[in-house]
C-alpha atoms as a PDB file:
ATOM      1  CA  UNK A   1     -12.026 -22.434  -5.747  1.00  0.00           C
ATOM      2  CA  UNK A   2     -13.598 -20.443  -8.700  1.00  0.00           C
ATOM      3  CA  UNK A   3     -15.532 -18.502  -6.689  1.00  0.00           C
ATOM      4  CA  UNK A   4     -13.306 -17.410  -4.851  1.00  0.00           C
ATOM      5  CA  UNK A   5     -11.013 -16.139  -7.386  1.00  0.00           C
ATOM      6  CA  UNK A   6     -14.098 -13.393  -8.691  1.00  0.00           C
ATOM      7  CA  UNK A   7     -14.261 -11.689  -5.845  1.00  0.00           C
ATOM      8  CA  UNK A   8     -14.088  -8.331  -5.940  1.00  0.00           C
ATOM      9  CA  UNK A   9     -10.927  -6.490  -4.941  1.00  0.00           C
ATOM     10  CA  UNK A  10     -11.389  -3.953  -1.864  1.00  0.00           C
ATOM     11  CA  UNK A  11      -9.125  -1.466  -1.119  1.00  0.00           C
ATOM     12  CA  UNK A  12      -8.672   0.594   1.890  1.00  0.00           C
ATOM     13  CA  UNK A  13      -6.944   3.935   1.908  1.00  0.00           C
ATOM     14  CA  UNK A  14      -5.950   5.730   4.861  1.00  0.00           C
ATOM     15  CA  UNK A  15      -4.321   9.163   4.822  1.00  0.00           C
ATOM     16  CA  UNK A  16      -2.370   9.968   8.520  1.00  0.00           C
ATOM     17  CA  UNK A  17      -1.778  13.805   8.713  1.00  0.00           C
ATOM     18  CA  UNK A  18      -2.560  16.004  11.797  1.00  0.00           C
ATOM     19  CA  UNK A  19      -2.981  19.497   9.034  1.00  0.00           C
ATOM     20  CA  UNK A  20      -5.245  17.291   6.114  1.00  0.00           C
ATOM     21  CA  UNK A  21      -7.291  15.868   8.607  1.00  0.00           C
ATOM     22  CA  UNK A  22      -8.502  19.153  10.554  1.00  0.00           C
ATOM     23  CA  UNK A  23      -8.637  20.979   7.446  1.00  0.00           C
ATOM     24  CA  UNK A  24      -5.061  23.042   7.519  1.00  0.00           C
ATOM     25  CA  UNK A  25      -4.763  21.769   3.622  1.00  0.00           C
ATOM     26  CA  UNK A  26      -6.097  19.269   1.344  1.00  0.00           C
ATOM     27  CA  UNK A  27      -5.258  16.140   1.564  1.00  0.00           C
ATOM     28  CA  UNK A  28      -2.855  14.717  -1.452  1.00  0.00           C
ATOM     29  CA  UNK A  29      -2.455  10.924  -0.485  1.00  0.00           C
ATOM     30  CA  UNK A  30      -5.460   9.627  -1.246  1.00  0.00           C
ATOM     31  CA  UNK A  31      -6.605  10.953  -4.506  1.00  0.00           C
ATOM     32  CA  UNK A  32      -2.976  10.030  -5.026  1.00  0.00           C
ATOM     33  CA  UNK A  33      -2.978   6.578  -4.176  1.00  0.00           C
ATOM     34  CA  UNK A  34      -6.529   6.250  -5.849  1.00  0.00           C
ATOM     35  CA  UNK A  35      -5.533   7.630  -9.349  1.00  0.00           C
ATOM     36  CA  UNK A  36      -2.674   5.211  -9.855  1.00  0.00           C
ATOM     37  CA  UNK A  37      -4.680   1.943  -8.460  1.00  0.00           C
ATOM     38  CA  UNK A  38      -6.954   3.095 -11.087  1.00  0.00           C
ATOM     39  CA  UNK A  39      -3.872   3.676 -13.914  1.00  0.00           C
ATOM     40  CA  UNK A  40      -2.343   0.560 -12.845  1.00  0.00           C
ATOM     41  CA  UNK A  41      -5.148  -2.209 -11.825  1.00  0.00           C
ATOM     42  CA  UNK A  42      -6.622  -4.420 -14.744  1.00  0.00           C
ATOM     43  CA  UNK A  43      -9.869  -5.130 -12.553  1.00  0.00           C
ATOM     44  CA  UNK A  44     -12.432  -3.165 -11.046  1.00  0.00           C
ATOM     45  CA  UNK A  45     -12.259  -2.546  -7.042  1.00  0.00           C
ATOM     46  CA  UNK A  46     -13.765  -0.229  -4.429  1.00  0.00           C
ATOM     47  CA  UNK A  47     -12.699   1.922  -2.037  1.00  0.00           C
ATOM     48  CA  UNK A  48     -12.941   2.955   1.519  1.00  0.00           C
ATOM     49  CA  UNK A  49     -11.168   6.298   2.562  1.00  0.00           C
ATOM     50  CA  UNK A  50     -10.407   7.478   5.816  1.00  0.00           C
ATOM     51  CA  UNK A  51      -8.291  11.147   6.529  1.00  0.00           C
ATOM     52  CA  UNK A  52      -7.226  10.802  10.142  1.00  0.00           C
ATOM     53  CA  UNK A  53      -4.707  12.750  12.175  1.00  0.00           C
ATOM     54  CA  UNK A  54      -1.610  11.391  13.778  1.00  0.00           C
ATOM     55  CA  UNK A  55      -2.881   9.726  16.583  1.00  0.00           C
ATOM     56  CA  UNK A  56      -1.873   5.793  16.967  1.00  0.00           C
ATOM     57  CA  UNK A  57      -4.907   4.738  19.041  1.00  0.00           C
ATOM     58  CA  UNK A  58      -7.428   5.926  15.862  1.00  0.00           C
ATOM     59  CA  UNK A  59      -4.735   4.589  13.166  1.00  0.00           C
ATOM     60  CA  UNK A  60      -5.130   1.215  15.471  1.00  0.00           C
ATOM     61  CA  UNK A  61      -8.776   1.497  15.541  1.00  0.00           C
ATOM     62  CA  UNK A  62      -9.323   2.571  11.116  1.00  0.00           C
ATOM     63  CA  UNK A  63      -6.967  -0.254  10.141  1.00  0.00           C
ATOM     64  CA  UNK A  64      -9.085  -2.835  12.428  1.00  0.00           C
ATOM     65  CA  UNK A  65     -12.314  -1.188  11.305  1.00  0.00           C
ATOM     66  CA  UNK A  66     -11.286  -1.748   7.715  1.00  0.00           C
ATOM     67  CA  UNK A  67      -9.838  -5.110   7.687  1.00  0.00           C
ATOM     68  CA  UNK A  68     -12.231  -6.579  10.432  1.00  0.00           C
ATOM     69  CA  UNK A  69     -15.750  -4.496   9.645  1.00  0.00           C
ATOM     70  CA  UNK A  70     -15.038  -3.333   5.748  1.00  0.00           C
ATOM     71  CA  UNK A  71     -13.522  -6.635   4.913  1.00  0.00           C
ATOM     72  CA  UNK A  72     -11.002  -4.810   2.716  1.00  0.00           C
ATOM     73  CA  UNK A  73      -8.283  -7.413   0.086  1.00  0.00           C
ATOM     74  CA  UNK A  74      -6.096  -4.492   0.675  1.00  0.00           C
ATOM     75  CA  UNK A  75      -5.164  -1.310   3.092  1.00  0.00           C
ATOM     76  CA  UNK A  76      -2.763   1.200   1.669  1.00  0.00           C
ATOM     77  CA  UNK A  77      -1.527   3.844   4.241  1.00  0.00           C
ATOM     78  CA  UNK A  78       0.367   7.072   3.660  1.00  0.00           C
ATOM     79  CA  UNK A  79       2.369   9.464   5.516  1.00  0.00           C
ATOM     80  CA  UNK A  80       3.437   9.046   9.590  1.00  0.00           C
ATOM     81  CA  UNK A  81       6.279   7.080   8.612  1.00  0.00           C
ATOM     82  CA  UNK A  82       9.305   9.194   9.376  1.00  0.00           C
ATOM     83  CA  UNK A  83      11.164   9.449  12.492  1.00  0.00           C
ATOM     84  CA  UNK A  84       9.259  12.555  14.165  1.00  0.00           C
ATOM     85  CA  UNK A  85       7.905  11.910  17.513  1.00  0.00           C
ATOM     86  CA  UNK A  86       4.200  12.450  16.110  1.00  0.00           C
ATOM     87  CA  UNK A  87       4.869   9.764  13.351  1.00  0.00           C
ATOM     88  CA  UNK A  88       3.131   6.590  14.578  1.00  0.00           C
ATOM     89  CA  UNK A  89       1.728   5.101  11.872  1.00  0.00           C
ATOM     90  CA  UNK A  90       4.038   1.638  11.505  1.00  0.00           C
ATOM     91  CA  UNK A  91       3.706   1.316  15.488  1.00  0.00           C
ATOM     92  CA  UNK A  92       0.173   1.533  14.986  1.00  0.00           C
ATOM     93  CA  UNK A  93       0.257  -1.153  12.123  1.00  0.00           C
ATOM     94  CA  UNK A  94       2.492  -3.502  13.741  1.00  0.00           C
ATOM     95  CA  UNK A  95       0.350  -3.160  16.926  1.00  0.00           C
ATOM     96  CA  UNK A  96      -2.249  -5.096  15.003  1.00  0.00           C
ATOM     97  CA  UNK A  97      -0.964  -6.945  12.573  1.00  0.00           C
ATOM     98  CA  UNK A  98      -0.930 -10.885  13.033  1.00  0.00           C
ATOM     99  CA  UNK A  99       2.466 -11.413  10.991  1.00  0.00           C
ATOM    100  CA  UNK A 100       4.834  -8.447   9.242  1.00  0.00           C
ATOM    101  CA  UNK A 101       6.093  -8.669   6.282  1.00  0.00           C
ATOM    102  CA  UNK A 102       9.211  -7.028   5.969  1.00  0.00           C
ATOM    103  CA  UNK A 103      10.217  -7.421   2.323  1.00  0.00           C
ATOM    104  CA  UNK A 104       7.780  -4.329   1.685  1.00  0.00           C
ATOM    105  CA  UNK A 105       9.378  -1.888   3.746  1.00  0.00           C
ATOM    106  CA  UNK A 106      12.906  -3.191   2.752  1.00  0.00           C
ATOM    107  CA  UNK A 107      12.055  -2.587  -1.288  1.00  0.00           C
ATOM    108  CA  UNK A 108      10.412   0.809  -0.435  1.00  0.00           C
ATOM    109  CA  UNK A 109      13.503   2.386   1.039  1.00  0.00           C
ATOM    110  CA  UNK A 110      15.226   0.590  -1.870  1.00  0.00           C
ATOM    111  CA  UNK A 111      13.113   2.040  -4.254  1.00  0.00           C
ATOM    112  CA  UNK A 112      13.212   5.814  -2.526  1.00  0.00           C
ATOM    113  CA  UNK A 113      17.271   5.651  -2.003  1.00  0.00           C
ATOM    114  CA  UNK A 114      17.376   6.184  -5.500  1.00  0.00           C
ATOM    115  CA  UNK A 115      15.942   9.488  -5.298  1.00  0.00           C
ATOM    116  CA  UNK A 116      16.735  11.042  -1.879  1.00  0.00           C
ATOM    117  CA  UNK A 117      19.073   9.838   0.688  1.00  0.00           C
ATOM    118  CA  UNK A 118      16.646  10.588   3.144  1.00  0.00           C
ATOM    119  CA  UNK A 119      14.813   7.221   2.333  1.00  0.00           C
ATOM    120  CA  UNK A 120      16.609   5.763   4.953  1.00  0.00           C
ATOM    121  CA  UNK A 121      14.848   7.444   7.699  1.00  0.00           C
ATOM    122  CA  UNK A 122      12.137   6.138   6.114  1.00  0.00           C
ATOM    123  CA  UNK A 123      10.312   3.446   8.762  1.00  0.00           C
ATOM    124  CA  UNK A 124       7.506   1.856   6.720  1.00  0.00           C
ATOM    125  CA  UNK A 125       6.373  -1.411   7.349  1.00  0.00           C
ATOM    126  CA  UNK A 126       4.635  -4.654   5.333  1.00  0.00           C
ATOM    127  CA  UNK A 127       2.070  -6.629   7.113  1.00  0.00           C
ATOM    128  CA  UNK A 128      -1.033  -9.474   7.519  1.00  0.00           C
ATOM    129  CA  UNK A 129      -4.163  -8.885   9.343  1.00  0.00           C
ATOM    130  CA  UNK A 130      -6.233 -12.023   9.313  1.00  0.00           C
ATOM    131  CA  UNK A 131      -6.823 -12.484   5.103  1.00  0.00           C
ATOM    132  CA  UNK A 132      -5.481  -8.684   4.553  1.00  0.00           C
ATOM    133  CA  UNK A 133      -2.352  -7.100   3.371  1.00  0.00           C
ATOM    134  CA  UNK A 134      -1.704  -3.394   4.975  1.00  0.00           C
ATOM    135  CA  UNK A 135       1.151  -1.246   3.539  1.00  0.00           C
ATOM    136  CA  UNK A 136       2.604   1.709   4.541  1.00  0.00           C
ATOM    137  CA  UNK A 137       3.521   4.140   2.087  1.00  0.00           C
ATOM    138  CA  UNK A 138       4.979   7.615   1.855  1.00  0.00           C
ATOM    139  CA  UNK A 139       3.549  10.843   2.494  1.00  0.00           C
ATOM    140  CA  UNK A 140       4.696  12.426  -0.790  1.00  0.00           C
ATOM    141  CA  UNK A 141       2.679  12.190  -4.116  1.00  0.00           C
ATOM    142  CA  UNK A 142       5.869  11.409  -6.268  1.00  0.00           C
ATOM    143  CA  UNK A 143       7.440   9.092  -3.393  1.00  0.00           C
ATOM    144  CA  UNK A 144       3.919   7.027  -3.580  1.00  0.00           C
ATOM    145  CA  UNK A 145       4.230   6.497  -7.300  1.00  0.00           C
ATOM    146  CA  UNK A 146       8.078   5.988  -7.027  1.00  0.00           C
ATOM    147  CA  UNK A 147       7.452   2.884  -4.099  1.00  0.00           C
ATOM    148  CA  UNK A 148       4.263   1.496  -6.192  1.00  0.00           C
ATOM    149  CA  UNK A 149       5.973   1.568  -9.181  1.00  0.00           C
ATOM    150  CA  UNK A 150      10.017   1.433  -9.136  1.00  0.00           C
ATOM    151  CA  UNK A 151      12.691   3.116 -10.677  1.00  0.00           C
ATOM    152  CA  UNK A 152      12.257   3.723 -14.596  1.00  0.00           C
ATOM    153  CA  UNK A 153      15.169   5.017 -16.767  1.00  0.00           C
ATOM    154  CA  UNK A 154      13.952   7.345 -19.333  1.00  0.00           C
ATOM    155  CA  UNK A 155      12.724   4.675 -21.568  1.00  0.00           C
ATOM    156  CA  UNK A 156      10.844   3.055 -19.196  1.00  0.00           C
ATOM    157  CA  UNK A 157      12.594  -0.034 -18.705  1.00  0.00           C
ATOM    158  CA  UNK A 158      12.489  -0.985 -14.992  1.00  0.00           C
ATOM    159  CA  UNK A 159      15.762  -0.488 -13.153  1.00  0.00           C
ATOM    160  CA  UNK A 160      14.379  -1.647  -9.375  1.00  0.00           C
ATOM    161  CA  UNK A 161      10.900  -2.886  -9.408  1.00  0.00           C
ATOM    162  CA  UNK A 162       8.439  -1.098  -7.173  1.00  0.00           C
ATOM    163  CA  UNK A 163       6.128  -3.075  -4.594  1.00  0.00           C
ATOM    164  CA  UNK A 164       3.110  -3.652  -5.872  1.00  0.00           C
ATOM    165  CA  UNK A 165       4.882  -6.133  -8.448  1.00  0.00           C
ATOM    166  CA  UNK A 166       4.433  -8.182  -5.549  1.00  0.00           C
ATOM    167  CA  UNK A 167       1.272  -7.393  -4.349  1.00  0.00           C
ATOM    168  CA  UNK A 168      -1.585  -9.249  -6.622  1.00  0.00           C
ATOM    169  CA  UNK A 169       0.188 -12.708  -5.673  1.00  0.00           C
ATOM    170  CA  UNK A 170       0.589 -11.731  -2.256  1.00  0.00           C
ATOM    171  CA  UNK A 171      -3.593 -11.301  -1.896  1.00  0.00           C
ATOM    172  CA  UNK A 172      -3.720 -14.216  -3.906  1.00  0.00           C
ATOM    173  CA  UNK A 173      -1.478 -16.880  -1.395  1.00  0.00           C
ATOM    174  CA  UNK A 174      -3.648 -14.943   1.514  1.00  0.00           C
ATOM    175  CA  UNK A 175      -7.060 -14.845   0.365  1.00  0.00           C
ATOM    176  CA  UNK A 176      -7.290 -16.755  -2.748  1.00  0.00           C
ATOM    177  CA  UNK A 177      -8.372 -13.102  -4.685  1.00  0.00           C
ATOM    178  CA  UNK A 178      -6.833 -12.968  -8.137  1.00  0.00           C
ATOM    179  CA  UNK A 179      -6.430  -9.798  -9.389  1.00  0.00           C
ATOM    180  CA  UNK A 180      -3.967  -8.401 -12.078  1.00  0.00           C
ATOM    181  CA  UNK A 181      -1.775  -5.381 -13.127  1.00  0.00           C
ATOM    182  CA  UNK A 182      -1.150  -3.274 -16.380  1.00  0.00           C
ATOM    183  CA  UNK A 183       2.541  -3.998 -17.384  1.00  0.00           C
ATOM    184  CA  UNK A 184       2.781  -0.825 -18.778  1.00  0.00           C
ATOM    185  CA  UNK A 185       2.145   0.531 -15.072  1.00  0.00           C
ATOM    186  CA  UNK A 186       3.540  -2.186 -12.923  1.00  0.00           C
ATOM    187  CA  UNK A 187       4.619  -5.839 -14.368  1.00  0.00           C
ATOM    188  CA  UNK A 188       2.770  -7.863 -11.445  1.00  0.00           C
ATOM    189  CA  UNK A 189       4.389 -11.112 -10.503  1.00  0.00           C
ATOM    190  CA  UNK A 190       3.345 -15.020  -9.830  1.00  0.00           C
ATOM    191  CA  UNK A 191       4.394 -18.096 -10.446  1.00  0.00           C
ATOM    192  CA  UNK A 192       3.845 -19.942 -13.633  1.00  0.00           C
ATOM    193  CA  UNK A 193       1.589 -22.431 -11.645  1.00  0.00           C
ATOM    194  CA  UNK A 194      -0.118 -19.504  -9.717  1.00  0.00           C
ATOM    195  CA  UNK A 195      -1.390 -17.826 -13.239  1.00  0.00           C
ATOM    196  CA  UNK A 196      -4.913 -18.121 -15.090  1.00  0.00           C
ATOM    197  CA  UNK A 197      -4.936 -19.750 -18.141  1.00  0.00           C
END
């Protein structure tokens, strides 16, 4: 059992957008998403990126390829997750996930209500490919903080927690990977009889 709790953490990151991918602008989601992993994550992990357009059939295909190929602990998606006809991202997810997990996409809209009513269009989804946890999150810089982190009053005491509170004992229960958070980030969340001594 040792063994596998040092495993390394891998962590894909996938940024859906039709404009970032074919060069319209540069992309903001995944030096995003990989500057607060970095801010927030007590252990070392890679990273695979992808930038690919709004197309479900190639989301399909990336989140497969980096689950099933790249072996990734860990997908993070952003943008694709409103209710225009070109965003596909959760269909693509749960089109190959083996269970969802619909906590995450219930505490993300929690999380985002408290800043824009809009939240609730909002259709991101939690789930479980083989020994992998794949998230969807927000397009928006600030909205991918917000939903990673939670909602902070001005002293930082934490008013709704953000997700990835739940995430290190999530990859734990799935793949026996223990990894661990910076509570001055993100308080991360087990068990007493889940923790290292």
């Amino acid at each position: 059992m040792t063994a596998l709790l040092e495993k390394k953490l891998k962590i894909g990151l996938v940024s859906v957008s039709d404009r970032a991918s074919s060069g319209v602008y540069a992309d903001q989601g995944i030096p995003e998403l990989q500057a607060w992993l970095e801010s927030a994550l007590v252990d070392e992990f890679d990273v695979e990126t992808r930038l690919i357009p709004d197309e479900q059939a190639e989301i399909e295909q990336t989140l497969v390829d980096l689950v099933d190929n790249c072996q990734c602990h860990l997908v993070l998606t952003t943008g694709g997750t409103g209710p225009a006809k070109r965003d596909v991202t959760p269909d693509a997810t749960l089109a190959i996930a083996d269970r969802e997990m619909p906590g995450f996409g219930e505490q993300m809209r929690q999380v985002s209500l408290h800043f824009v009513p809009t939240a609730i269009l909002s259709r991101q989804v939690g789930v479980i490919r083989k020994n992998s946890l794949i998230l969807n999150l927000p397009g928006q810089p600030k909205a991918i903080k917000e939903t990673l982190e939670g909602v902070k009053d001005g002293d930082g005491k934490v008013l709704v927690k953000g997700i990835f509170a739940a995430v290190p004992y999530c990859l734990q229960l799935i793949d026996g990977i223990y990894i661990d958070t910076k509570p001055e980030v993100i308080e991360s969340f087990r068990p007493k009889s889940a923790r290292r001594a």
